[in-house]
C-alpha atoms as a PDB file:
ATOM      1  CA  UNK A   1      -0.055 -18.964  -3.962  1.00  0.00           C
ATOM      2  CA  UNK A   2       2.951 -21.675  -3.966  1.00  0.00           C
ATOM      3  CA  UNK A   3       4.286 -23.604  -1.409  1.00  0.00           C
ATOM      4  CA  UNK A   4       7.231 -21.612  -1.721  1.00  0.00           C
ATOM      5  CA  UNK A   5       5.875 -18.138  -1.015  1.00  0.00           C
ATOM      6  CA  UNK A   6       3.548 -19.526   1.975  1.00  0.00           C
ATOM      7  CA  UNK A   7       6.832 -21.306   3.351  1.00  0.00           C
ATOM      8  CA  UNK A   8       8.300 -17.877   3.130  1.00  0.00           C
ATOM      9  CA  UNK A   9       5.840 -16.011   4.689  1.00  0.00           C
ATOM     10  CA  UNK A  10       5.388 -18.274   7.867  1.00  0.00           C
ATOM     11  CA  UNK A  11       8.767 -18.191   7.948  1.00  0.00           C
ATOM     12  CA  UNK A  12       8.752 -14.482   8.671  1.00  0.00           C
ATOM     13  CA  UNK A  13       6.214 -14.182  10.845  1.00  0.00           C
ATOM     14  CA  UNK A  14       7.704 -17.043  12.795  1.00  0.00           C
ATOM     15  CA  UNK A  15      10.574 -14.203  13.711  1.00  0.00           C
ATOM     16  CA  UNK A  16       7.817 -13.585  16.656  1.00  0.00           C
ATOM     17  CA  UNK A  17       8.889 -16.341  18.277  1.00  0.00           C
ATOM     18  CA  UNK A  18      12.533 -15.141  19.093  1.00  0.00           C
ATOM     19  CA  UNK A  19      11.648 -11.584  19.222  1.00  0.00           C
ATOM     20  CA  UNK A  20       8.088 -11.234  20.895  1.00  0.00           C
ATOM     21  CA  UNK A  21       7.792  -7.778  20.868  1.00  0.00           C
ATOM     22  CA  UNK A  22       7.744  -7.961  17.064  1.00  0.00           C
ATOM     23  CA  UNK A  23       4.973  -7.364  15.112  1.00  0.00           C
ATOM     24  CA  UNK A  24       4.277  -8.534  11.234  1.00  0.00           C
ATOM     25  CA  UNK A  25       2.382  -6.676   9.125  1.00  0.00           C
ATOM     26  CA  UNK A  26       1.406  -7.338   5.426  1.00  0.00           C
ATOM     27  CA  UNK A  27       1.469  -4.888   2.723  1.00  0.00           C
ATOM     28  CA  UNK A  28      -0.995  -4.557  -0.293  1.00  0.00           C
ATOM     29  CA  UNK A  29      -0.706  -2.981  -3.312  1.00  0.00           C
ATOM     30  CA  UNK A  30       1.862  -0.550  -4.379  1.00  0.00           C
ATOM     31  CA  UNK A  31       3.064   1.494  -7.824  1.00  0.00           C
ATOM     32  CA  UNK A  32       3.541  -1.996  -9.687  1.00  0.00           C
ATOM     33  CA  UNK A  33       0.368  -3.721  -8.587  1.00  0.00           C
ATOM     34  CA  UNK A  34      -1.903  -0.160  -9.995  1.00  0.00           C
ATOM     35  CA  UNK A  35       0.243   0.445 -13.155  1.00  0.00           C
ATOM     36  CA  UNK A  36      -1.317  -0.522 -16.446  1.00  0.00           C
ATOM     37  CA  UNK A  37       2.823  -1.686 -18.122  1.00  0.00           C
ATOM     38  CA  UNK A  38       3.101  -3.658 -15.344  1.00  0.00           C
ATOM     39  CA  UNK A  39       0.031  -5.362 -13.833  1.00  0.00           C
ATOM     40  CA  UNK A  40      -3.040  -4.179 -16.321  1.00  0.00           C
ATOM     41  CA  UNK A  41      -5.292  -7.051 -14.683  1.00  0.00           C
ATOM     42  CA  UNK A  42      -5.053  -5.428 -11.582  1.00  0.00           C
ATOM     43  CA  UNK A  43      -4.771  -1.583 -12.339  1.00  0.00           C
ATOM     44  CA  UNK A  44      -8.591  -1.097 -11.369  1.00  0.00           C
ATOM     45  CA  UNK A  45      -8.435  -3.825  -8.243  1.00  0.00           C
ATOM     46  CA  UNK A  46      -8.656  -1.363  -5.675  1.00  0.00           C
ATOM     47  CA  UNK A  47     -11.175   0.877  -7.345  1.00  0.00           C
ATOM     48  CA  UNK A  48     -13.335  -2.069  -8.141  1.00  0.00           C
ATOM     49  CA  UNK A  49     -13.152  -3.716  -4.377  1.00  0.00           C
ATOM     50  CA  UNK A  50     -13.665  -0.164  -2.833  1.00  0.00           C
ATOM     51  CA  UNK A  51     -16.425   0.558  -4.965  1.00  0.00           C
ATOM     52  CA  UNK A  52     -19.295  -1.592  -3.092  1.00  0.00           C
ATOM     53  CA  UNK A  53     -20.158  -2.985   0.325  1.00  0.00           C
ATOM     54  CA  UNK A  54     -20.220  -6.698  -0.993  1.00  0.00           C
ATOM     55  CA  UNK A  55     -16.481  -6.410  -2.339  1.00  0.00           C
ATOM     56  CA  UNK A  56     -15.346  -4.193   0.177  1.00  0.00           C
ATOM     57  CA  UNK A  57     -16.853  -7.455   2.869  1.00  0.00           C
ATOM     58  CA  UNK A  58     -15.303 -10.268   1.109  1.00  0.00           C
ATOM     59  CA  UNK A  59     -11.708  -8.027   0.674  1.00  0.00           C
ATOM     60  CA  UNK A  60     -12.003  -7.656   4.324  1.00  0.00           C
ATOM     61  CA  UNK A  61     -12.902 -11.017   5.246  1.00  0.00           C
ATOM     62  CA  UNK A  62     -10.123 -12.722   3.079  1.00  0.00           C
ATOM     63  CA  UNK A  63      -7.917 -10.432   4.613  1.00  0.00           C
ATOM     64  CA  UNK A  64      -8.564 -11.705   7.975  1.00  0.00           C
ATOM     65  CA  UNK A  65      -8.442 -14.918   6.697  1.00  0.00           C
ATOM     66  CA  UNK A  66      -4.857 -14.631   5.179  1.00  0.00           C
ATOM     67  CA  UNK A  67      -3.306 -12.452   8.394  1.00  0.00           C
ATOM     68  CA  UNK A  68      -4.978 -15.267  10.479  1.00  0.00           C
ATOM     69  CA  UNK A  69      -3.763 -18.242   8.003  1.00  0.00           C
ATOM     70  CA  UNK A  70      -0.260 -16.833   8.184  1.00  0.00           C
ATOM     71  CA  UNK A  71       0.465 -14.936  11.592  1.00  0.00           C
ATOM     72  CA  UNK A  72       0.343 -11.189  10.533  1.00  0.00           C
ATOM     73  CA  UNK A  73      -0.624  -8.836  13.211  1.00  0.00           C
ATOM     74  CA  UNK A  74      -1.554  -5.995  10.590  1.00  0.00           C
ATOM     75  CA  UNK A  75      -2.251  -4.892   7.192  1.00  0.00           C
ATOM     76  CA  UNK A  76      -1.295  -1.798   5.254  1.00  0.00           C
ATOM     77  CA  UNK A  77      -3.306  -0.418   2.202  1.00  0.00           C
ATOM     78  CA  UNK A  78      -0.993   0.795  -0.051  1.00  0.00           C
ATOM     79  CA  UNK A  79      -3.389   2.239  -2.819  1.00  0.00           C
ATOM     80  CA  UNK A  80      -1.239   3.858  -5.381  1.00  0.00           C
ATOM     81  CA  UNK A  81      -3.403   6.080  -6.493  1.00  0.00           C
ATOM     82  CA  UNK A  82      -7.415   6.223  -5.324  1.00  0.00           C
ATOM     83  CA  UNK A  83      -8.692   8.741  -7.635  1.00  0.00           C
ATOM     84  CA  UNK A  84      -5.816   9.334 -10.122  1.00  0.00           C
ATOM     85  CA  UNK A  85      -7.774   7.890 -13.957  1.00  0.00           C
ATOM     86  CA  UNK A  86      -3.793   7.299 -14.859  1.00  0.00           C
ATOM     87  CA  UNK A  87      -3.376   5.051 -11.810  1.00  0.00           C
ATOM     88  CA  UNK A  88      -6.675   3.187 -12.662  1.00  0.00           C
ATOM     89  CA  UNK A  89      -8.282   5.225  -9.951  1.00  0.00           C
ATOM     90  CA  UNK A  90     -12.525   6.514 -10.436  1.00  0.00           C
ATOM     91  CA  UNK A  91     -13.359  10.747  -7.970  1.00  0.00           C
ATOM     92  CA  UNK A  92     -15.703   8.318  -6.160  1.00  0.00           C
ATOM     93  CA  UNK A  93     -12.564   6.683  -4.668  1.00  0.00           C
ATOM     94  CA  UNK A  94     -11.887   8.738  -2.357  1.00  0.00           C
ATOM     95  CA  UNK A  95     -14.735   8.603  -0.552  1.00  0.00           C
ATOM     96  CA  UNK A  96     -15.215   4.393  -1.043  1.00  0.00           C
ATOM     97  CA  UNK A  97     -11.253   4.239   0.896  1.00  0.00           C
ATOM     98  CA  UNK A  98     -12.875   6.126   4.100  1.00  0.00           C
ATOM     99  CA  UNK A  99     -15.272   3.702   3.902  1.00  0.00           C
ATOM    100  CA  UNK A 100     -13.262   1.106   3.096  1.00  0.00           C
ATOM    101  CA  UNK A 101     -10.956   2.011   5.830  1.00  0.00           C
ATOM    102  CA  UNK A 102     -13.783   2.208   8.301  1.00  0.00           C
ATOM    103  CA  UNK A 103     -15.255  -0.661   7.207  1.00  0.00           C
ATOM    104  CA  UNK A 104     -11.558  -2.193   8.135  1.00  0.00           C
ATOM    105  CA  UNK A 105     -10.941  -1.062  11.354  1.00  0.00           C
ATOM    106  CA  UNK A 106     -14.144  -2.485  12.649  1.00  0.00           C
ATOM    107  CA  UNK A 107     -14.114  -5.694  11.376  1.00  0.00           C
ATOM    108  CA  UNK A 108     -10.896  -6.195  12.812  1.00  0.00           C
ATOM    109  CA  UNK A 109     -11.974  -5.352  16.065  1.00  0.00           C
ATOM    110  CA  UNK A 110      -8.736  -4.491  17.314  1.00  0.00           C
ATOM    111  CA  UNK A 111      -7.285  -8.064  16.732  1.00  0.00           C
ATOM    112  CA  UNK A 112      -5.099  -5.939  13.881  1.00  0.00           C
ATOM    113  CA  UNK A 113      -3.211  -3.029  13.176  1.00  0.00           C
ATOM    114  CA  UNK A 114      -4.120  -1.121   9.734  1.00  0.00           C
ATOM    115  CA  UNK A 115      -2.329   1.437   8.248  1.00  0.00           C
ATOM    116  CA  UNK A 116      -2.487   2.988   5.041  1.00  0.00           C
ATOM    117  CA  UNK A 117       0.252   4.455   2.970  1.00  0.00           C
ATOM    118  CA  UNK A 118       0.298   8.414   1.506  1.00  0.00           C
ATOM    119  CA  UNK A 119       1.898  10.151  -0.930  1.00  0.00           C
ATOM    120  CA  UNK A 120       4.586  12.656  -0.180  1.00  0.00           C
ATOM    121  CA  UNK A 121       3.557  14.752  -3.582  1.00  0.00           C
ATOM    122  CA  UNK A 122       0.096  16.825  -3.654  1.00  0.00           C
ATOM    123  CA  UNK A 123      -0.287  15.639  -7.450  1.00  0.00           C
ATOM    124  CA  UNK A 124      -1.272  12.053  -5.842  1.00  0.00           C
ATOM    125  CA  UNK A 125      -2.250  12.916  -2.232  1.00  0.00           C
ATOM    126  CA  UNK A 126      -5.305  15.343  -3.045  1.00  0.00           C
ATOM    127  CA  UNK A 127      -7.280  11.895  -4.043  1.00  0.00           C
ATOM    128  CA  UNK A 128      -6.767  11.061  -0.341  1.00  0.00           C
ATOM    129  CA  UNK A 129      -9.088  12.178   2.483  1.00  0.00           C
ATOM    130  CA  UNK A 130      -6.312  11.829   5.036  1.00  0.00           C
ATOM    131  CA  UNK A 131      -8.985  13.789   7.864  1.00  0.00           C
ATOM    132  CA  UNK A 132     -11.664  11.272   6.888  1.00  0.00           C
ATOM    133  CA  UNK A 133      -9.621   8.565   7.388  1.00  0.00           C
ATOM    134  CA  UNK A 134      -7.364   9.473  10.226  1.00  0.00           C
ATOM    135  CA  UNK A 135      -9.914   8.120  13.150  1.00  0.00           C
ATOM    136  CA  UNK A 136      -9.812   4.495  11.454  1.00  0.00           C
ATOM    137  CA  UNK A 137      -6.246   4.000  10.876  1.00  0.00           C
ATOM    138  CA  UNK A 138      -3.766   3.143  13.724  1.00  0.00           C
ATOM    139  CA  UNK A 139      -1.004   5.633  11.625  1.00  0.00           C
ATOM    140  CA  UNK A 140      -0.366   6.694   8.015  1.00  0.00           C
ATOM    141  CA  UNK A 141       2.942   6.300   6.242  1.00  0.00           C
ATOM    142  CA  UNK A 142       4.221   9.172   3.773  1.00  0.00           C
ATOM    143  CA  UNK A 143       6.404   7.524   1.133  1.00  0.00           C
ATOM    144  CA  UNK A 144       9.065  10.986   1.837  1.00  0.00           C
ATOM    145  CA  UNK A 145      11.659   8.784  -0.592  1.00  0.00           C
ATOM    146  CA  UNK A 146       9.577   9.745  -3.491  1.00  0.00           C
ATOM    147  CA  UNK A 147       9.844  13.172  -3.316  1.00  0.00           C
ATOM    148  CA  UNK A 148      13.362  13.059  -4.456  1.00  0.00           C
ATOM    149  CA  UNK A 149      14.582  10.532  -7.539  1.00  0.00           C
ATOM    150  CA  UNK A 150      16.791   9.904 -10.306  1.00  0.00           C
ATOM    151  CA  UNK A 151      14.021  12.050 -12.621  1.00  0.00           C
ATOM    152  CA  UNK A 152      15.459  15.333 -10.906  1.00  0.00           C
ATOM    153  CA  UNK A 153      19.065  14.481 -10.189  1.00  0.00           C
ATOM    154  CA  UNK A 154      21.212  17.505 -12.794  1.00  0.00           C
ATOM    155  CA  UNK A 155      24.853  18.085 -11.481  1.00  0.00           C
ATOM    156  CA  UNK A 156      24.198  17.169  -7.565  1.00  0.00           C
ATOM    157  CA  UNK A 157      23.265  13.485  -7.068  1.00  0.00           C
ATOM    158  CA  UNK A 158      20.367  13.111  -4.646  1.00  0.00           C
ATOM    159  CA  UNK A 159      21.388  11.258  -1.741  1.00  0.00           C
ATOM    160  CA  UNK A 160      18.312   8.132  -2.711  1.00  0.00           C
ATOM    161  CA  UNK A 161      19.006   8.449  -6.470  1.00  0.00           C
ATOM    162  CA  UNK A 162      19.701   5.314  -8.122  1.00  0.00           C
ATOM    163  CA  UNK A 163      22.936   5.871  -9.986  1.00  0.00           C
ATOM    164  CA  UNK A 164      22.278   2.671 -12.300  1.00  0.00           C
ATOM    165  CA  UNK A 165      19.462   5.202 -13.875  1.00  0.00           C
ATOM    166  CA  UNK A 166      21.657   8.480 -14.152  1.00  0.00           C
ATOM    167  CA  UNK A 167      22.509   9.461 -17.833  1.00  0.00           C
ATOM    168  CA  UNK A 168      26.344  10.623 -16.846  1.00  0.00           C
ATOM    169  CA  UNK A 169      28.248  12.455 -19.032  1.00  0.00           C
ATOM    170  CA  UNK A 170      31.217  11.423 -20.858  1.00  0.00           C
ATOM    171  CA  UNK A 171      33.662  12.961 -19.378  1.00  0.00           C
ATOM    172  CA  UNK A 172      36.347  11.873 -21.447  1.00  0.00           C
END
């Protein structure tokens, strides 16, 4: 990481010290960081760290390492998508993110807040075990804006579409 990013990021977390209620959490993953166009070294990532104890331990431990390094006071998982072979996802995963989830929460001890992030759309979320993990996570976040998107606006413009993506018509 450069000096400019790790500038940034204490930078942010220093917002604690006007606002002490405030809490910084850092986010992992995401669509870009599991799609093959985008990011094809690091499609399989989460699949590969979830996959056994030893690289579930040292995930976890440089985790701790980085929140503590930088101030966070959280992490969320943002796995996009355990179990999904087009998202670089393996079935087993959706057992090895309980684990990894449980495997989480205790190692943090309750120094830090984990959350994990869901799917609003069954295609995706039925490769979660949102029961199993429930107990370990302090709360789960549904992505609702992806329900909705410029692939389904017609006539009526959804409220979140993008309109640099909508095809208009020429109305000329």
């Amino acid at each position: 990481m450069d000096s400019n990013a790790q500038s940034l990021l204490r930078e942010f977390t220093s917002l604690k010290t006007y606002y002490p209620k405030l809490q910084t959490w850092i986010a992992i993953g995401g669509w870009s960081f599991n799609d093959p166009g985008n990011n094809p070294d690091t499609r399989m990532a989460f699949s590969d760290m979830a996959m056994t104890r030893e690289n579930r331990a040292t995930f976890i431990r440089s985790l701790i390492n980085f929140m503590d390094q930088f101030g966070f006071d959280g992490a969320d998982i943002d796995w996009e998508y355990p179990g999904a072979e087009d998202r670089g996802g393996r079935p087993e995963d959706k057992d090895n993110f309980v684990t990894l989830c449980k495997e989480m929460k205790e190692a943090f001890a309750g120094h830090y807040g984990l959350s994990v992030t869901l799917p609003a759309s069954f295609w995706y979320l039925r490769h979660f075990d949102v029961a199993g993990m429930e107990p370990h996570v302090d709360w789960l976040n549904v992505m609702t804006y992806d329900i909705h998107g410029v692939w389904d606006a017609g006539q009526d413009t959804m409220l979140q579409s993008s309109l640099q993506k909508i095809k208009f018509p020429d109305l000329s």
